[in-house]
N, C-alpha and C. Protein backbone atom coordinates (compact mmCIF):
# COMPACT_ATOMS: atom_id res chain seq x y z
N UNK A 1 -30.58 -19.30 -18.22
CA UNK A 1 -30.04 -18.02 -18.68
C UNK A 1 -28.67 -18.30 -19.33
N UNK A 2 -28.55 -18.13 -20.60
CA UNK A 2 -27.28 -18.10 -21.19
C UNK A 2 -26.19 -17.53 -20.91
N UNK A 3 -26.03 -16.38 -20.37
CA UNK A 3 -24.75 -15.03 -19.72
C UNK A 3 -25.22 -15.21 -18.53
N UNK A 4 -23.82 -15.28 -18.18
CA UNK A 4 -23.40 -14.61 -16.28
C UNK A 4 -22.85 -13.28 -16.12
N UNK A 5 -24.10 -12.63 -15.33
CA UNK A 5 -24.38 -11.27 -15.28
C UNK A 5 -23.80 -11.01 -13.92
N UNK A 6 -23.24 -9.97 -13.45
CA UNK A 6 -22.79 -9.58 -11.82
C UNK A 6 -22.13 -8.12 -12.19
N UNK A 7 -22.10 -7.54 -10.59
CA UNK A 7 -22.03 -6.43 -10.55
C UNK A 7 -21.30 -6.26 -9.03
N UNK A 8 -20.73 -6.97 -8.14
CA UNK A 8 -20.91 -6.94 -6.79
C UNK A 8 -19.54 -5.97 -6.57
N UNK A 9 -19.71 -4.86 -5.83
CA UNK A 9 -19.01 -3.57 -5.08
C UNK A 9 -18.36 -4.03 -4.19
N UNK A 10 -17.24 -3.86 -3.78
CA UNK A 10 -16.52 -4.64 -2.63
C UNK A 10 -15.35 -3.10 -2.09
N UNK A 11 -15.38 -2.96 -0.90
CA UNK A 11 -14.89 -2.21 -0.24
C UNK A 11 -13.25 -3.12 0.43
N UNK A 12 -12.30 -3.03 -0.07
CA UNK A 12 -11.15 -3.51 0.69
C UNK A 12 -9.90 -2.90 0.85
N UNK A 13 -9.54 -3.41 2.36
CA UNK A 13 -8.44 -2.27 3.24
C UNK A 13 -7.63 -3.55 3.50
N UNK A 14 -6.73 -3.42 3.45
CA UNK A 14 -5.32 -3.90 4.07
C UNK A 14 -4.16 -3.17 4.23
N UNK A 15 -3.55 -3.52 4.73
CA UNK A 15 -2.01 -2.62 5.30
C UNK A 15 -0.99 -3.52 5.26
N UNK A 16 0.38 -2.78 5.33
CA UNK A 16 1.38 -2.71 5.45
C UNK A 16 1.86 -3.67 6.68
N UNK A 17 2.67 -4.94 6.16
CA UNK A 17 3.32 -6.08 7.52
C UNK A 17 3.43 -4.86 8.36
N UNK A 18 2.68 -5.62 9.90
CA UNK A 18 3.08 -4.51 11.25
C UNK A 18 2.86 -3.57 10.92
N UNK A 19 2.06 -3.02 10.37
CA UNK A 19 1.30 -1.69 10.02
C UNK A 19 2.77 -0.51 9.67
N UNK A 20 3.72 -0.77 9.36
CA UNK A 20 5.23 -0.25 8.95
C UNK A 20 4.58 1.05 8.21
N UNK A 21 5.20 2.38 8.50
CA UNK A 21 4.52 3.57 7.93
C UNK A 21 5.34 3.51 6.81
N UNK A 22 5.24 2.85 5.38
CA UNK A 22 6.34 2.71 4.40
C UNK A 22 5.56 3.69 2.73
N UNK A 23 4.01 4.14 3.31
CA UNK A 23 3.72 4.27 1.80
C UNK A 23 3.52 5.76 2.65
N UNK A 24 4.59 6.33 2.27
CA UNK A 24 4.77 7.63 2.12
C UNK A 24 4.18 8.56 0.69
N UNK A 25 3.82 10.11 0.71
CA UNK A 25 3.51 10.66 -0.23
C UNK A 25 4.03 10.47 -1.59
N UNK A 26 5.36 9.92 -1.32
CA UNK A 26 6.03 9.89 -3.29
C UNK A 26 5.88 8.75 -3.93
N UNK A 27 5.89 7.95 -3.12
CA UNK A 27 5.14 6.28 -3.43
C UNK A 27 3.34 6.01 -3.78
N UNK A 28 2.54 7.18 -3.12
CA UNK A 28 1.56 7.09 -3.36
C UNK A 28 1.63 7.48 -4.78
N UNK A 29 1.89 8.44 -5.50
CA UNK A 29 1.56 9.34 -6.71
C UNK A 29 1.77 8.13 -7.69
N UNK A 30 2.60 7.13 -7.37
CA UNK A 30 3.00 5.93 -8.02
C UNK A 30 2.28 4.81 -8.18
N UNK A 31 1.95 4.43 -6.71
CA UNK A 31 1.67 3.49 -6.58
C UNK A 31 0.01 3.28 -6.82
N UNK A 32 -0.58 4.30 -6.28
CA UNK A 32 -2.22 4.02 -6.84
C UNK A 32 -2.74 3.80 -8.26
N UNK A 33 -1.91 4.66 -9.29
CA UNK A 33 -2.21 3.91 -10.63
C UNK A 33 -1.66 2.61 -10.56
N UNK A 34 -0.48 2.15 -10.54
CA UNK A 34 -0.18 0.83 -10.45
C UNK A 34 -1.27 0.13 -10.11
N UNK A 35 -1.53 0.62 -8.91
CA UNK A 35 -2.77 -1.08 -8.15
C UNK A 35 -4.22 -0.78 -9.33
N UNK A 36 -4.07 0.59 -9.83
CA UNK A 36 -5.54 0.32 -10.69
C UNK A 36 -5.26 0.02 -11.97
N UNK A 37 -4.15 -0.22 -12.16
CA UNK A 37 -3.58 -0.91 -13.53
C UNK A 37 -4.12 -2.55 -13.19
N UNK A 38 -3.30 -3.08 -12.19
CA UNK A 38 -3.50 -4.56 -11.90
C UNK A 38 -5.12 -4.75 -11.17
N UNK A 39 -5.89 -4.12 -11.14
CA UNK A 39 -7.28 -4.20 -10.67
C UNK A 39 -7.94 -4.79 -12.11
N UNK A 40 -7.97 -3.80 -13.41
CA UNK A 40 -8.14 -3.51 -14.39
C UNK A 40 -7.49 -5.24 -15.09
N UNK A 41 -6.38 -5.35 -14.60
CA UNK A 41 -5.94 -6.80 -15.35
C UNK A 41 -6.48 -7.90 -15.00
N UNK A 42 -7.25 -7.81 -13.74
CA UNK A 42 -8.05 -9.58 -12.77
C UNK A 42 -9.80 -8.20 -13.30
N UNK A 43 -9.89 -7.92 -14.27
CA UNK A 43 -11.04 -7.74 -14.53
C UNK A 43 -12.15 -7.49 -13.11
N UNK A 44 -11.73 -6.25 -12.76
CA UNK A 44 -12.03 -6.05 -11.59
C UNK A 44 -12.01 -4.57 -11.35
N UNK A 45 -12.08 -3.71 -12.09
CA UNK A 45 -11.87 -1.76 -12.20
C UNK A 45 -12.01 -1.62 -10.78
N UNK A 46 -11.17 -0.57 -10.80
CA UNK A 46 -10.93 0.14 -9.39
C UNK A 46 -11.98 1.19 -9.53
N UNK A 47 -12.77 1.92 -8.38
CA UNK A 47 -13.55 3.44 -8.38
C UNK A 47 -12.88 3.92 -7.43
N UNK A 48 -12.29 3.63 -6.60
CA UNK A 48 -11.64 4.81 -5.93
C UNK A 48 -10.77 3.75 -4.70
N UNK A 49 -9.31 4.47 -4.48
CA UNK A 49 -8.32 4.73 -3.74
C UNK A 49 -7.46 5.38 -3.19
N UNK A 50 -7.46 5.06 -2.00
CA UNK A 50 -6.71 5.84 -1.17
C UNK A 50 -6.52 5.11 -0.13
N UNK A 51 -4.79 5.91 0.51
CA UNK A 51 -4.97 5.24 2.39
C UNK A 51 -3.86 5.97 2.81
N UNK A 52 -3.32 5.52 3.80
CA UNK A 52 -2.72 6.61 4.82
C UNK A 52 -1.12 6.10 5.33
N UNK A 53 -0.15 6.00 5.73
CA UNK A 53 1.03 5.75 5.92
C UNK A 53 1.36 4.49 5.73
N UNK A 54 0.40 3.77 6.09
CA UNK A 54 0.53 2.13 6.62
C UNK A 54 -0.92 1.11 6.33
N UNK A 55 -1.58 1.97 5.23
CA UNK A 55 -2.59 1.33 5.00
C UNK A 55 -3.24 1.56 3.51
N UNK A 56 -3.91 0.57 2.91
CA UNK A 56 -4.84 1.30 1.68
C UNK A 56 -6.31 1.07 1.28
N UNK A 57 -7.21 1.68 0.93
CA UNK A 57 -8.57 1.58 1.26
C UNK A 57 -8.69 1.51 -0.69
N UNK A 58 -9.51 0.40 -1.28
CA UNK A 58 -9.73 0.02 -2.30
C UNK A 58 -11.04 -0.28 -2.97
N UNK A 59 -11.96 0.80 -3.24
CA UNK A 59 -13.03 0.41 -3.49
C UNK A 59 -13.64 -0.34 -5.08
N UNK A 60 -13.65 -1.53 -5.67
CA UNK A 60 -14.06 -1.86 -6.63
C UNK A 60 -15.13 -2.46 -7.22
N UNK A 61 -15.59 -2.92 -8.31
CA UNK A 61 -16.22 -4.56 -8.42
C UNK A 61 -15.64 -5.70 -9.12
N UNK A 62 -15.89 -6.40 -8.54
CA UNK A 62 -15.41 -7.53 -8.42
C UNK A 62 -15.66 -8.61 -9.94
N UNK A 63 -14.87 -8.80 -10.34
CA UNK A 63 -14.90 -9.58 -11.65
C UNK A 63 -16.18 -11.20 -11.33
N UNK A 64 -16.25 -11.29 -12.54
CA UNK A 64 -16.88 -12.44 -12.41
C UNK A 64 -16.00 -13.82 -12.72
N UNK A 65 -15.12 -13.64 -12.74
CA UNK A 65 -13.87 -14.69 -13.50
C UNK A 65 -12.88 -15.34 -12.55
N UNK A 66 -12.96 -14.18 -11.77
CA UNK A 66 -11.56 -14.70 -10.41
C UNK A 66 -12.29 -14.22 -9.27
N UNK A 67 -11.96 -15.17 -8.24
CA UNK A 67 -12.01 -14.63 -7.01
C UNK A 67 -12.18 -13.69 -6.11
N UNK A 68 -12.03 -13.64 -5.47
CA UNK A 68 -12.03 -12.76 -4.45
C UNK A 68 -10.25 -12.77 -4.23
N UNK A 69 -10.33 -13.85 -3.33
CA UNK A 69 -8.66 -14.04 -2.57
C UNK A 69 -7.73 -14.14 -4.29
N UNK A 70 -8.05 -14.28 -5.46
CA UNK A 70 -7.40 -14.37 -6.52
C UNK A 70 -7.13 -12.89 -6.96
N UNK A 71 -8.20 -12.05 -6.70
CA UNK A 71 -7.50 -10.62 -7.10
C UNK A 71 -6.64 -10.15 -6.01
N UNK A 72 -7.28 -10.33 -4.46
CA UNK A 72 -6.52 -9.52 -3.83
C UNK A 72 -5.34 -10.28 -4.08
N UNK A 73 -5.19 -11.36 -3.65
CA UNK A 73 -3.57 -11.89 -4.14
C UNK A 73 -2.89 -11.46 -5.58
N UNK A 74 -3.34 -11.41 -6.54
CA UNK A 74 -2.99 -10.83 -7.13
C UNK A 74 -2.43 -8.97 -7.13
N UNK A 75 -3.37 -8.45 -6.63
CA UNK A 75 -3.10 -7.17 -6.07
C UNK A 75 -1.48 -6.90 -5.35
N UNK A 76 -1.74 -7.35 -4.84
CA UNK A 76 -0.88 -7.34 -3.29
C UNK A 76 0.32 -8.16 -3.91
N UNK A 77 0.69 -9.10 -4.71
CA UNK A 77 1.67 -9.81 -4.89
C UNK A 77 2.55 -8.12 -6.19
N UNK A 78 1.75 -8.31 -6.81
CA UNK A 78 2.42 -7.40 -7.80
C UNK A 78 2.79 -6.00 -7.24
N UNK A 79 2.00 -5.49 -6.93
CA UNK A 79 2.10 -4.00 -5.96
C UNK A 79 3.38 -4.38 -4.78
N UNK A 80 3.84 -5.00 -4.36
CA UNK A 80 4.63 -5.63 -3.47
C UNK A 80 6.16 -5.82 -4.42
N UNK A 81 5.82 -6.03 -4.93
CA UNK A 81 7.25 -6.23 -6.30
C UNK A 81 7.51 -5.16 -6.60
N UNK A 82 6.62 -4.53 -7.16
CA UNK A 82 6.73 -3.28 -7.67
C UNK A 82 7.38 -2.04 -6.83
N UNK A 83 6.87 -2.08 -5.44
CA UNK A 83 7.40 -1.04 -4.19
C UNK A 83 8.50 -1.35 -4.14
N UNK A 84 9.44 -2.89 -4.53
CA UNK A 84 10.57 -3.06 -3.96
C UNK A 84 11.44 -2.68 -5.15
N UNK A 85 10.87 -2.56 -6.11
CA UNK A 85 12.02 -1.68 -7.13
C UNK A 85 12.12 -0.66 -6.83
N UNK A 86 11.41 0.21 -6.09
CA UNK A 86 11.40 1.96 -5.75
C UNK A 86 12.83 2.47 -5.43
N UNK A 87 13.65 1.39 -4.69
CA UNK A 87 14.49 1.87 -3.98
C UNK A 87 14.83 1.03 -3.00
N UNK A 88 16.01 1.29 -1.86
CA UNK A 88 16.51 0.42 -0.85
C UNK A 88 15.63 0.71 0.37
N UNK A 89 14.99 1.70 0.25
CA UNK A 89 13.51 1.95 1.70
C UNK A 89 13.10 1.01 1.39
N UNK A 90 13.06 0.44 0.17
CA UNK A 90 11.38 -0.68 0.40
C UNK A 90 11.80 -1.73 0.17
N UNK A 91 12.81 -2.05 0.39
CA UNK A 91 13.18 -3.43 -0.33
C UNK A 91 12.70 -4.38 0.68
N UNK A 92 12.46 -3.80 1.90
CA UNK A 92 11.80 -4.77 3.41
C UNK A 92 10.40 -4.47 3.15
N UNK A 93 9.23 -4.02 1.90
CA UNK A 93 7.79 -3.70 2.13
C UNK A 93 7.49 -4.89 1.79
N UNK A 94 6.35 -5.15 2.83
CA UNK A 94 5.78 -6.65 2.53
C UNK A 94 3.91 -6.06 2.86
N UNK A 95 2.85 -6.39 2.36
CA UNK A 95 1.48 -6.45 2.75
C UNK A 95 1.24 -7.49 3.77
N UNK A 96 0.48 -7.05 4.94
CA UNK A 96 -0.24 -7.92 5.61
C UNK A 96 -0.85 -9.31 4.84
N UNK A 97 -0.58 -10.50 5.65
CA UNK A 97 -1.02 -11.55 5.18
C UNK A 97 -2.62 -11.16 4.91
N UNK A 98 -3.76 -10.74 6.17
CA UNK A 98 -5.22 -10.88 5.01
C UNK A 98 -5.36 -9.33 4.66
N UNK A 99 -6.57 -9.30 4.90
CA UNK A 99 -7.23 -8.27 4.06
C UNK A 99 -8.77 -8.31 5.33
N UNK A 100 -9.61 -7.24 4.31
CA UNK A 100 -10.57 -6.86 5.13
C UNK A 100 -11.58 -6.54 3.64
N UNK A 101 -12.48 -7.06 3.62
CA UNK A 101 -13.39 -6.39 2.08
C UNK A 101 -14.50 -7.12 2.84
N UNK A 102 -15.44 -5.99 2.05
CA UNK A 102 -16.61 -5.55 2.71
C UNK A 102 -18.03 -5.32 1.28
N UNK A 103 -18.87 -5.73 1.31
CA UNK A 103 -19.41 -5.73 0.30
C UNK A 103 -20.19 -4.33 0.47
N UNK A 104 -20.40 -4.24 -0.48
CA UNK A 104 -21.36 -2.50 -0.66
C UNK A 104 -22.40 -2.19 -1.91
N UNK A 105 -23.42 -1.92 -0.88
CA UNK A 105 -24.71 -1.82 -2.04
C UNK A 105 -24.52 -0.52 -2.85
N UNK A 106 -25.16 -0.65 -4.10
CA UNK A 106 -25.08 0.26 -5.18
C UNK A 106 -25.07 1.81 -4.68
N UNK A 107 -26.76 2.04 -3.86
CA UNK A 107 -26.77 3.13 -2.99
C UNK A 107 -25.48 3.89 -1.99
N UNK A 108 -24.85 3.16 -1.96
CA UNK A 108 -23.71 3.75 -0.85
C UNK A 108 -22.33 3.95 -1.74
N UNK A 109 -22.08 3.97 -2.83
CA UNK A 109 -21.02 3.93 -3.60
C UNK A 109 -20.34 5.31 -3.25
N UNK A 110 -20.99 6.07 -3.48
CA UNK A 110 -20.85 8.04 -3.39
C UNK A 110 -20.62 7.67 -1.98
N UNK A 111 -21.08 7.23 -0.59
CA UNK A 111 -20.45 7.49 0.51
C UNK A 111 -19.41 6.64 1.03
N UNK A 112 -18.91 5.45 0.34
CA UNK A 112 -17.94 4.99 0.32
C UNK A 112 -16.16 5.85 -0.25
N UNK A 113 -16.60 6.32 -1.55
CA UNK A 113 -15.70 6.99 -2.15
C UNK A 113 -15.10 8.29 -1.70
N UNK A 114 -16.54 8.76 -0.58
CA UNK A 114 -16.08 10.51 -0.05
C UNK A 114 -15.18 9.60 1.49
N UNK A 115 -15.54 8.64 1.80
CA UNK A 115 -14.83 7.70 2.48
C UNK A 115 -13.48 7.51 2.51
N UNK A 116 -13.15 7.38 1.48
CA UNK A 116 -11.63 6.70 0.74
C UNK A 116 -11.02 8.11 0.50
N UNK A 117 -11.75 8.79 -0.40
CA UNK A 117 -11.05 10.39 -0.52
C UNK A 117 -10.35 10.79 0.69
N UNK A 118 -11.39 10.73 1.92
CA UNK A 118 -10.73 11.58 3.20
C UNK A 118 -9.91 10.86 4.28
N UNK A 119 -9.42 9.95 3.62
CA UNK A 119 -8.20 8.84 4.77
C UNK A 119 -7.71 9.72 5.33
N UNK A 120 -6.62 10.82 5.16
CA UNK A 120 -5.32 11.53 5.31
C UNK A 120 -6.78 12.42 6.78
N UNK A 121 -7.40 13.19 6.28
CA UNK A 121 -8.51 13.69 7.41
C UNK A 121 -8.60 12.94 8.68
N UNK A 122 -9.25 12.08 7.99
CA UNK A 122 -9.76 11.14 9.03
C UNK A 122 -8.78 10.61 10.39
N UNK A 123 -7.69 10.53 9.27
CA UNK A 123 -6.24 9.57 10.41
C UNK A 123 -5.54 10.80 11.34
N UNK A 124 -6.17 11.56 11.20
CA UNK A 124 -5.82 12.81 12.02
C UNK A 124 -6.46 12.63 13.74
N UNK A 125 -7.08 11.97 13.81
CA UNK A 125 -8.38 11.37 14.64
C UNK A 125 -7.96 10.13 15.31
N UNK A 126 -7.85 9.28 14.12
CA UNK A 126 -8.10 7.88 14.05
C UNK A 126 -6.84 7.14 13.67
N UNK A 127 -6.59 6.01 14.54
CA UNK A 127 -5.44 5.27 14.28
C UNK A 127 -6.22 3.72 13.46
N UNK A 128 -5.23 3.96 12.25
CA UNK A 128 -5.67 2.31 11.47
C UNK A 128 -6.28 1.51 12.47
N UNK A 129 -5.69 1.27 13.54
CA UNK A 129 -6.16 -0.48 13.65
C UNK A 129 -7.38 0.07 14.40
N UNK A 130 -7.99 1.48 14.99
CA UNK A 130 -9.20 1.85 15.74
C UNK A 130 -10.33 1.52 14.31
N UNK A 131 -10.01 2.26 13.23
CA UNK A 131 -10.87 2.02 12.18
C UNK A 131 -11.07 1.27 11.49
N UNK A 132 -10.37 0.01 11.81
CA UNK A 132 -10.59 -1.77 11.18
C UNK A 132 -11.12 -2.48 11.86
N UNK A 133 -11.24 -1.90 13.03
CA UNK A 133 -11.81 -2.64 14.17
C UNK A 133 -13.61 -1.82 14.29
N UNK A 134 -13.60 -0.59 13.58
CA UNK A 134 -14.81 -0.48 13.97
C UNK A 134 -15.38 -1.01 12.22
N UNK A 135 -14.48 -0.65 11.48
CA UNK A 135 -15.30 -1.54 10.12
C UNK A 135 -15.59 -3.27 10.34
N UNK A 136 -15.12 -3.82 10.98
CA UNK A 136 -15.39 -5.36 11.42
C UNK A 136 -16.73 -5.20 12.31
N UNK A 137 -16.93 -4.00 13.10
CA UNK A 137 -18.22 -4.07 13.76
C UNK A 137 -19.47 -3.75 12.95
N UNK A 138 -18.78 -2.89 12.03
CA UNK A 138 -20.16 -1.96 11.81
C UNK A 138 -20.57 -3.35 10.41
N UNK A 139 -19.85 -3.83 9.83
CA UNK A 139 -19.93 -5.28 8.73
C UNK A 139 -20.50 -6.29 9.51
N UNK A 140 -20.79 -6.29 11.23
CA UNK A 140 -20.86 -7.72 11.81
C UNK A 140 -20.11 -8.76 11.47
N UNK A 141 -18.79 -8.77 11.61
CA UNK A 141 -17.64 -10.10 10.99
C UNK A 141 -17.23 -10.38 12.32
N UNK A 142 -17.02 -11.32 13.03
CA UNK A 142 -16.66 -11.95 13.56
C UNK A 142 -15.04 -11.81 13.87
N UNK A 143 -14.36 -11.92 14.90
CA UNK A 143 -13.06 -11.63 14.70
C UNK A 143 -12.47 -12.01 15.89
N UNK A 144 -10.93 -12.29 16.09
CA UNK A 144 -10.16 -12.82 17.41
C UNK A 144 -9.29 -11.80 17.16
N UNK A 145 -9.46 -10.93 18.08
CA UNK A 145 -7.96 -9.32 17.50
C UNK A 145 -6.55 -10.02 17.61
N UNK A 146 -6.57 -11.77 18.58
CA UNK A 146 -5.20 -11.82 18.79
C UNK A 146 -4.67 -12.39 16.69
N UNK A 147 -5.42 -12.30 16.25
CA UNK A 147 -5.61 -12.71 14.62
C UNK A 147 -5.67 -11.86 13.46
N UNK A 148 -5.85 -10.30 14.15
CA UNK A 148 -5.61 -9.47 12.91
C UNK A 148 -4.55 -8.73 12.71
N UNK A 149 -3.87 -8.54 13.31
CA UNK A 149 -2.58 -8.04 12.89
C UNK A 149 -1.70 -8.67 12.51
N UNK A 150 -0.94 -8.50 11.80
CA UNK A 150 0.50 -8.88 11.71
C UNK A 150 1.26 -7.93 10.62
């Protein structure tokens, strides 16, 4: 076959060093085009984002050109620069060293996205690290909790 064809959906959440409640409402209005600006640049379009004080839920597909750990690093390095120009609040914002991405079949896209829409809902309920811990179950990933935070 002459062309390399792909399409693969990837669901990814990471947060804020020590889960730090730093992405407040005026940073969001900002900051989510930003990250779908730099999604868009590692050839990788964003479909939907959102997350909640100390966290962000990123649903895309995944380029065929770079990585995996090459976009999110990419992601996360620039978005990280970028928060620290905001102002002297953020000049201490740093992202958690990993990440959490999750692959997702075509069929589930629409319930992923009403997913991501309702963070702010949801966390009314639910504390981040309860709902990373049940996305590691419900994915079957393997995990040492003394290893996911930081």
């Amino acid at each position: 076959m002459p062309q390399s064809l792909s399409k693969v959906y990837i669901h990814l959440v990471f947060s804020t060093k020590n889960q730090k409640t730093l992405i407040d409402p005026d940073i969001e209005l900002e900051l989510y085009p930003y990250m779908a600006k730099v999604f868009r640049e590692c050839d990788s379009p964003l479909l939907a984002i959102n997350g909640h004080w100390n966290h962000i839920h990123n649903l895309f597909y995944l380029s065929r050109k770079h990585s995996m750990s090459e976009v999110v690093g990419m992601v996360k390095r620039s978005s990280s620069k970028w928060i620290k120009s905001k102002g002297r609040g953020y000049l201490g914002f740093y992202w958690q060293n990993g990440y959490g991405a999750f692959s997702i079949g075509r069929s589930h896209i629409d319930l992923v996205k009403n997913y991501i829409s309702n963070q702010k809902i949801h966390h009314r309920k639910a504390s981040y690290q309860a709902e990373y811990i049940n996305l590691l179950k419900k994915y079957n990933i393997d995990y040492d909790e003394r290893y996911v935070w930081d």
